[in-house]
PDB file of N, CA and C in Angstrom:
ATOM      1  N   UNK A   1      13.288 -35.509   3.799  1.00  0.00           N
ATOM      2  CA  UNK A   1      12.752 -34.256   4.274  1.00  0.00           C
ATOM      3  C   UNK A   1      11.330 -34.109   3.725  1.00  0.00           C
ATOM      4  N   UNK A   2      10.330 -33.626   4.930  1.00  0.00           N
ATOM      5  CA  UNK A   2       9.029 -33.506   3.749  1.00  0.00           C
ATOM      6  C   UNK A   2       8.920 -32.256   3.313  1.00  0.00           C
ATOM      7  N   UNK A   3       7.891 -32.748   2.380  1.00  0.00           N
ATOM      8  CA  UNK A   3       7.023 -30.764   1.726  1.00  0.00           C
ATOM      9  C   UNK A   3       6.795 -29.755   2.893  1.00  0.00           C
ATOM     10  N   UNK A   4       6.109 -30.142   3.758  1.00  0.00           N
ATOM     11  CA  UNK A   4       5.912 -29.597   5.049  1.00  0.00           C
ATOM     12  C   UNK A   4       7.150 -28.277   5.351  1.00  0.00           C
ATOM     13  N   UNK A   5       8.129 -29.481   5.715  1.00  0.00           N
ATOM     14  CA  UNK A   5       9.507 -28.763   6.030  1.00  0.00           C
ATOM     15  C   UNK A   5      10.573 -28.068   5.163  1.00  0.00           C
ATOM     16  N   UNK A   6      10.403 -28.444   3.673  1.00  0.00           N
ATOM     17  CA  UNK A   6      10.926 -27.620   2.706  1.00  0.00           C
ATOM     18  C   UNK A   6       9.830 -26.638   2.979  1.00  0.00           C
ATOM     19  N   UNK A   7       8.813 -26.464   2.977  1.00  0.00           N
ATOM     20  CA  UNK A   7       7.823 -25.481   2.857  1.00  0.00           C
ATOM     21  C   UNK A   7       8.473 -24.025   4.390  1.00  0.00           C
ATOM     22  N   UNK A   8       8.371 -24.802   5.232  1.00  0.00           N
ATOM     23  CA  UNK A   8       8.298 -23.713   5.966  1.00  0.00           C
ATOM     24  C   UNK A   8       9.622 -22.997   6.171  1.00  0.00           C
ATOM     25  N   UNK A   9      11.011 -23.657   5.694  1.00  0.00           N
ATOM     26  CA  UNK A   9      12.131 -22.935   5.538  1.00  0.00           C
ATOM     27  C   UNK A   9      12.061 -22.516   4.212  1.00  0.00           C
ATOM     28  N   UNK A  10      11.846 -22.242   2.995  1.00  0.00           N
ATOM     29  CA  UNK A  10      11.757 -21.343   2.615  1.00  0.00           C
ATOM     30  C   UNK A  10      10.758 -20.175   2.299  1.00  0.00           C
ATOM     31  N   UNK A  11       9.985 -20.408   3.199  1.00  0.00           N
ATOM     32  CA  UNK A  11       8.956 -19.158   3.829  1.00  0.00           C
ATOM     33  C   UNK A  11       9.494 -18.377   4.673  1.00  0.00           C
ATOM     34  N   UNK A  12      10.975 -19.317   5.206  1.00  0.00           N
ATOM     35  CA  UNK A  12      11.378 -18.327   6.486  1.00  0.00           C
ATOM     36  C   UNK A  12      12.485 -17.535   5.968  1.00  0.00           C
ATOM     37  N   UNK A  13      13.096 -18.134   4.764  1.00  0.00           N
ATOM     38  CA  UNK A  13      14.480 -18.148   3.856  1.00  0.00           C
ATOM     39  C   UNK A  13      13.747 -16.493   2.866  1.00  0.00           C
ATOM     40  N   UNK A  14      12.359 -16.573   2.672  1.00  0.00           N
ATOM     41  CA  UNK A  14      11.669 -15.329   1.497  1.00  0.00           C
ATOM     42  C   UNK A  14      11.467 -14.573   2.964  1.00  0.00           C
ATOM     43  N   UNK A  15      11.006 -14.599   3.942  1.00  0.00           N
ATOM     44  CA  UNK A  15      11.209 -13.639   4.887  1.00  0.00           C
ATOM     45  C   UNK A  15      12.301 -13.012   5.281  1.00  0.00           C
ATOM     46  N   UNK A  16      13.474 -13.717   5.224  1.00  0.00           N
ATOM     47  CA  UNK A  16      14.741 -13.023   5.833  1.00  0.00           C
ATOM     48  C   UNK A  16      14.805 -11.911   4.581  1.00  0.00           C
ATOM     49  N   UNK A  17      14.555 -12.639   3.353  1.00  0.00           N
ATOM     50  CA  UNK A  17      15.683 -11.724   2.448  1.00  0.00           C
ATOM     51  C   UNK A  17      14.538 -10.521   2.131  1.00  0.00           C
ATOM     52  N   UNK A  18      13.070 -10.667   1.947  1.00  0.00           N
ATOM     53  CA  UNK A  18      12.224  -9.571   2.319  1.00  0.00           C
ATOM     54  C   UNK A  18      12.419  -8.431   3.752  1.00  0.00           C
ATOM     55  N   UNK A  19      12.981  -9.040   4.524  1.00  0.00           N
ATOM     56  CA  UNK A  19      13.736  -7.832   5.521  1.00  0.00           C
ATOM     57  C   UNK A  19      14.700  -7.067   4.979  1.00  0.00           C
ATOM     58  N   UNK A  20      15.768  -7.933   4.557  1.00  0.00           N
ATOM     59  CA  UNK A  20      16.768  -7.085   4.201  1.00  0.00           C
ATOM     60  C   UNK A  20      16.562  -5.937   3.128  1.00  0.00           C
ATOM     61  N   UNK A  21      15.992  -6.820   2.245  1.00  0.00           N
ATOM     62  CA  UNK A  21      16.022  -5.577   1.046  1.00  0.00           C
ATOM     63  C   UNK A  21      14.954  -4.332   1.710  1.00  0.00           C
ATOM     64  N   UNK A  22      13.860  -4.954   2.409  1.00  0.00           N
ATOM     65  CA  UNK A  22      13.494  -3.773   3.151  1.00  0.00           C
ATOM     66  C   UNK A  22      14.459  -2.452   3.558  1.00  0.00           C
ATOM     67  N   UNK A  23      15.009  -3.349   4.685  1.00  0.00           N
ATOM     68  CA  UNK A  23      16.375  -2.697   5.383  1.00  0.00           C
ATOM     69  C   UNK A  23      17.196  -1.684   4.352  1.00  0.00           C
ATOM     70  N   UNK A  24      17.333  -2.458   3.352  1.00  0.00           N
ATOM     71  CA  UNK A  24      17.956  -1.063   2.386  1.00  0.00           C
ATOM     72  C   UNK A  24      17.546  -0.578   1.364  1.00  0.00           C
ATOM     73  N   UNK A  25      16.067  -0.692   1.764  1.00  0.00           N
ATOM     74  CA  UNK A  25      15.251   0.438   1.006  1.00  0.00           C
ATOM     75  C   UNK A  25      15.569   1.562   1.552  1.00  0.00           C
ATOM     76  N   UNK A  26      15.008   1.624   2.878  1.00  0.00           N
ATOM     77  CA  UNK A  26      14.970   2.420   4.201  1.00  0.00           C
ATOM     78  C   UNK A  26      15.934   2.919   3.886  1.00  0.00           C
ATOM     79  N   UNK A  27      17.963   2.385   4.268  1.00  0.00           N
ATOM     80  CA  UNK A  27      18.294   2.742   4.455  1.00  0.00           C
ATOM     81  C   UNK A  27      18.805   4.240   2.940  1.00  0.00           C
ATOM     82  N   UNK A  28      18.179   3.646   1.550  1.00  0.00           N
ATOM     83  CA  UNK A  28      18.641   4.290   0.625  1.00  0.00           C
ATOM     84  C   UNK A  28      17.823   5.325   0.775  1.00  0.00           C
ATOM     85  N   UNK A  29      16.768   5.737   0.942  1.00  0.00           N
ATOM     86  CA  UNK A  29      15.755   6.112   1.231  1.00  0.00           C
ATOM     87  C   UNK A  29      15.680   7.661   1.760  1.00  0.00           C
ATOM     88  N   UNK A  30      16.665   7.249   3.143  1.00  0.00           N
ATOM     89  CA  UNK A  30      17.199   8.002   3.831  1.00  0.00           C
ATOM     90  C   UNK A  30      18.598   8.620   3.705  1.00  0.00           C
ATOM     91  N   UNK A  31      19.230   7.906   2.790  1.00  0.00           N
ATOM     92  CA  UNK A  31      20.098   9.208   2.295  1.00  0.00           C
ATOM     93  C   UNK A  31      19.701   9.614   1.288  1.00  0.00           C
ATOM     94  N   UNK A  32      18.928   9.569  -0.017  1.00  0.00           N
ATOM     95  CA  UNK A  32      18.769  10.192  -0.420  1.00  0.00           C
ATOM     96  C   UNK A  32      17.784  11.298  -0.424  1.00  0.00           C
ATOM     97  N   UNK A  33      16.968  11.503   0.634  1.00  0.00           N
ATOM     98  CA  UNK A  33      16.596  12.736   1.457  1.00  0.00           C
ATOM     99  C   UNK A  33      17.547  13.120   2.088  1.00  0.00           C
ATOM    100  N   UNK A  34      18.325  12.745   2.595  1.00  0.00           N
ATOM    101  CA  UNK A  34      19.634  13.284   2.830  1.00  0.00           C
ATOM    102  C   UNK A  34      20.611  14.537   2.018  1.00  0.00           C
ATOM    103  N   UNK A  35      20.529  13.995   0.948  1.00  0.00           N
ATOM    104  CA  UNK A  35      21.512  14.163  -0.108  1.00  0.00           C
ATOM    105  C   UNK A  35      20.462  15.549  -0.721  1.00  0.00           C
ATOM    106  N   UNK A  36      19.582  15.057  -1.112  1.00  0.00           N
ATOM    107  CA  UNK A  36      18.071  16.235  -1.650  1.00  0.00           C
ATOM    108  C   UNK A  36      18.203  17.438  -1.150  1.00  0.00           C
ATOM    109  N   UNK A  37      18.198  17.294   0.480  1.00  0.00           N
ATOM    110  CA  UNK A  37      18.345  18.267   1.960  1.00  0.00           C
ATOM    111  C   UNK A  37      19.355  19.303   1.429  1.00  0.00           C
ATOM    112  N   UNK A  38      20.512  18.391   1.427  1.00  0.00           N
ATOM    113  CA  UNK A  38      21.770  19.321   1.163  1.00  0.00           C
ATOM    114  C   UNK A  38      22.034  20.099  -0.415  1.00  0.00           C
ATOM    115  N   UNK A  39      21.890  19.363  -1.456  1.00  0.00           N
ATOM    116  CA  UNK A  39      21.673  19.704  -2.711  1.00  0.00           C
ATOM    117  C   UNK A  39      20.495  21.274  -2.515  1.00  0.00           C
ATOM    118  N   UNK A  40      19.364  21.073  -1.684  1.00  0.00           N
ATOM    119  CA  UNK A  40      18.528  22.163  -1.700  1.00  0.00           C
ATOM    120  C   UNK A  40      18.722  23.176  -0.876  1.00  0.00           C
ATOM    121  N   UNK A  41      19.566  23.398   0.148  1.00  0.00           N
ATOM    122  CA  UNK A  41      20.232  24.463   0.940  1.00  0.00           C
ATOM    123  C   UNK A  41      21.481  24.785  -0.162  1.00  0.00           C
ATOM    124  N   UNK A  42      22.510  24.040  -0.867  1.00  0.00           N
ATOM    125  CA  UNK A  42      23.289  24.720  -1.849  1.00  0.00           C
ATOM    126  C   UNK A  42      22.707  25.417  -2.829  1.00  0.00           C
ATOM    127  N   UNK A  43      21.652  24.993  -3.274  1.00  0.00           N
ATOM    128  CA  UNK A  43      21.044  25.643  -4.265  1.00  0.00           C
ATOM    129  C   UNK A  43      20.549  27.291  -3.910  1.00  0.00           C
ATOM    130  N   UNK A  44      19.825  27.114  -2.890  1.00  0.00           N
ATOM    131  CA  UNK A  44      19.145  28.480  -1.636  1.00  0.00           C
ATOM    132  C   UNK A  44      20.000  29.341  -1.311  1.00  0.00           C
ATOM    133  N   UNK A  45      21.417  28.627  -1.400  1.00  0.00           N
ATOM    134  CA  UNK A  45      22.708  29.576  -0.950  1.00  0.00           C
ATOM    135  C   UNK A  45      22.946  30.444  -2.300  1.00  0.00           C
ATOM    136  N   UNK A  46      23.544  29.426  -2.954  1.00  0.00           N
ATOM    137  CA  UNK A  46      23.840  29.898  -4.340  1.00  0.00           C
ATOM    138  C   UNK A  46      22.620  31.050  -4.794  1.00  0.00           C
ATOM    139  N   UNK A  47      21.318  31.068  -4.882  1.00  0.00           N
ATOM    140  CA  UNK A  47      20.603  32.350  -4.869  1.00  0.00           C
ATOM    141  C   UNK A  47      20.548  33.417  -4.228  1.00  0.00           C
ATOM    142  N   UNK A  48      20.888  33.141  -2.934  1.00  0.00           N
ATOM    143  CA  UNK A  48      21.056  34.140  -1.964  1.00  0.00           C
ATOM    144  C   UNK A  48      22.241  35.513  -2.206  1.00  0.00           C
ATOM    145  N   UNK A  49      23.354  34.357  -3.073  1.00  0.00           N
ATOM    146  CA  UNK A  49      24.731  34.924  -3.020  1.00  0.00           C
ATOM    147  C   UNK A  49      24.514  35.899  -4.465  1.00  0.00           C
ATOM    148  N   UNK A  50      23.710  35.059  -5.184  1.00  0.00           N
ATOM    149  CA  UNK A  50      23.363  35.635  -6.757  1.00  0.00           C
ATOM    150  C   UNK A  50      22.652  37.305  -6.445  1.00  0.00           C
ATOM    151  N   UNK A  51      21.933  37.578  -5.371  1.00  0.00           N
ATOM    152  CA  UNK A  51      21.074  38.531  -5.120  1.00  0.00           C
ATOM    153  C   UNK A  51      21.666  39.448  -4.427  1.00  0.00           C
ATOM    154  N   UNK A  52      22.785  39.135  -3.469  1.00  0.00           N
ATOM    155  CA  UNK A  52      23.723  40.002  -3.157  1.00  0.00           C
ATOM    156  C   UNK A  52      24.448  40.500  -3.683  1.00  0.00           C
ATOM    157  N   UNK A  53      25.095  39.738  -4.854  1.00  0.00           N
ATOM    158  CA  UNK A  53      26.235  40.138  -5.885  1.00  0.00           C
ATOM    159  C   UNK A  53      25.184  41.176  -6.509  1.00  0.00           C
ATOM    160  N   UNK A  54      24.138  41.202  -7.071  1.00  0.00           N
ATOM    161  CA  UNK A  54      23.303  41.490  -7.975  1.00  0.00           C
ATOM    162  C   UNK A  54      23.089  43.412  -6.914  1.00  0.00           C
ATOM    163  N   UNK A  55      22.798  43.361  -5.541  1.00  0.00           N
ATOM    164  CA  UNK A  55      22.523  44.289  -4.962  1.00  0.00           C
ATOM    165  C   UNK A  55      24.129  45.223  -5.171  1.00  0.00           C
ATOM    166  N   UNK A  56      25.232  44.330  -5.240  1.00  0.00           N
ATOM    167  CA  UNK A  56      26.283  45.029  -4.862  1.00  0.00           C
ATOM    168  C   UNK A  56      26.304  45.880  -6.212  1.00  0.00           C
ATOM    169  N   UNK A  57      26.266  45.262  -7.281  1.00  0.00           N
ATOM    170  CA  UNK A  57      26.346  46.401  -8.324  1.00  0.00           C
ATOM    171  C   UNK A  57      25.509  47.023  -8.834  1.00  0.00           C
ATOM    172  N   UNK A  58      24.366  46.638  -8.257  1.00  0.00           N
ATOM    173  CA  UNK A  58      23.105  47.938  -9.005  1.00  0.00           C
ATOM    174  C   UNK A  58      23.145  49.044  -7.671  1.00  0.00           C
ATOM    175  N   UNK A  59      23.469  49.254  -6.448  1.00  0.00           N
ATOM    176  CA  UNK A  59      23.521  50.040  -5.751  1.00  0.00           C
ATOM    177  C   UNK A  59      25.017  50.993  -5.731  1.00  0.00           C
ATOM    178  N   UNK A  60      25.842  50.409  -6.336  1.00  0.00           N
ATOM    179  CA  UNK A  60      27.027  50.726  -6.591  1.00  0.00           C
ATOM    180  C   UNK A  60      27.056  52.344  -7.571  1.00  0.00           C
TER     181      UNK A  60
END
């Protein structure tokens, strides 16, 4: 086999696996904006609910 041809399969062999881990960069990426999203609407809730409770007994 020459240099040539070791050469260009594993140029093609560091390309595949440079996709992939790409691929689940992306895909981690995207859930954890995912996950952020939801964590930050529970949080928004949880204040919301804190300010109501809070209205119910100072108007009380």
């Amino acid at each position: 086999m020459f240099i040539r041809t070791k050469l260009q399969i594993g140029h093609v062999v560091i390309f595949i696996l440079a996709m992939c881990i790409g691929t689940v960069v992306i895909s981690a990426v995207r859930t954890w904006q995912a996950v952020t999203d939801e964590s930050s609407f529970s949080y928004a809730q949880s204040l919301r609910a804190e300010g109501m409770r809070g209205d119910i007994y100072f108007c009380s």
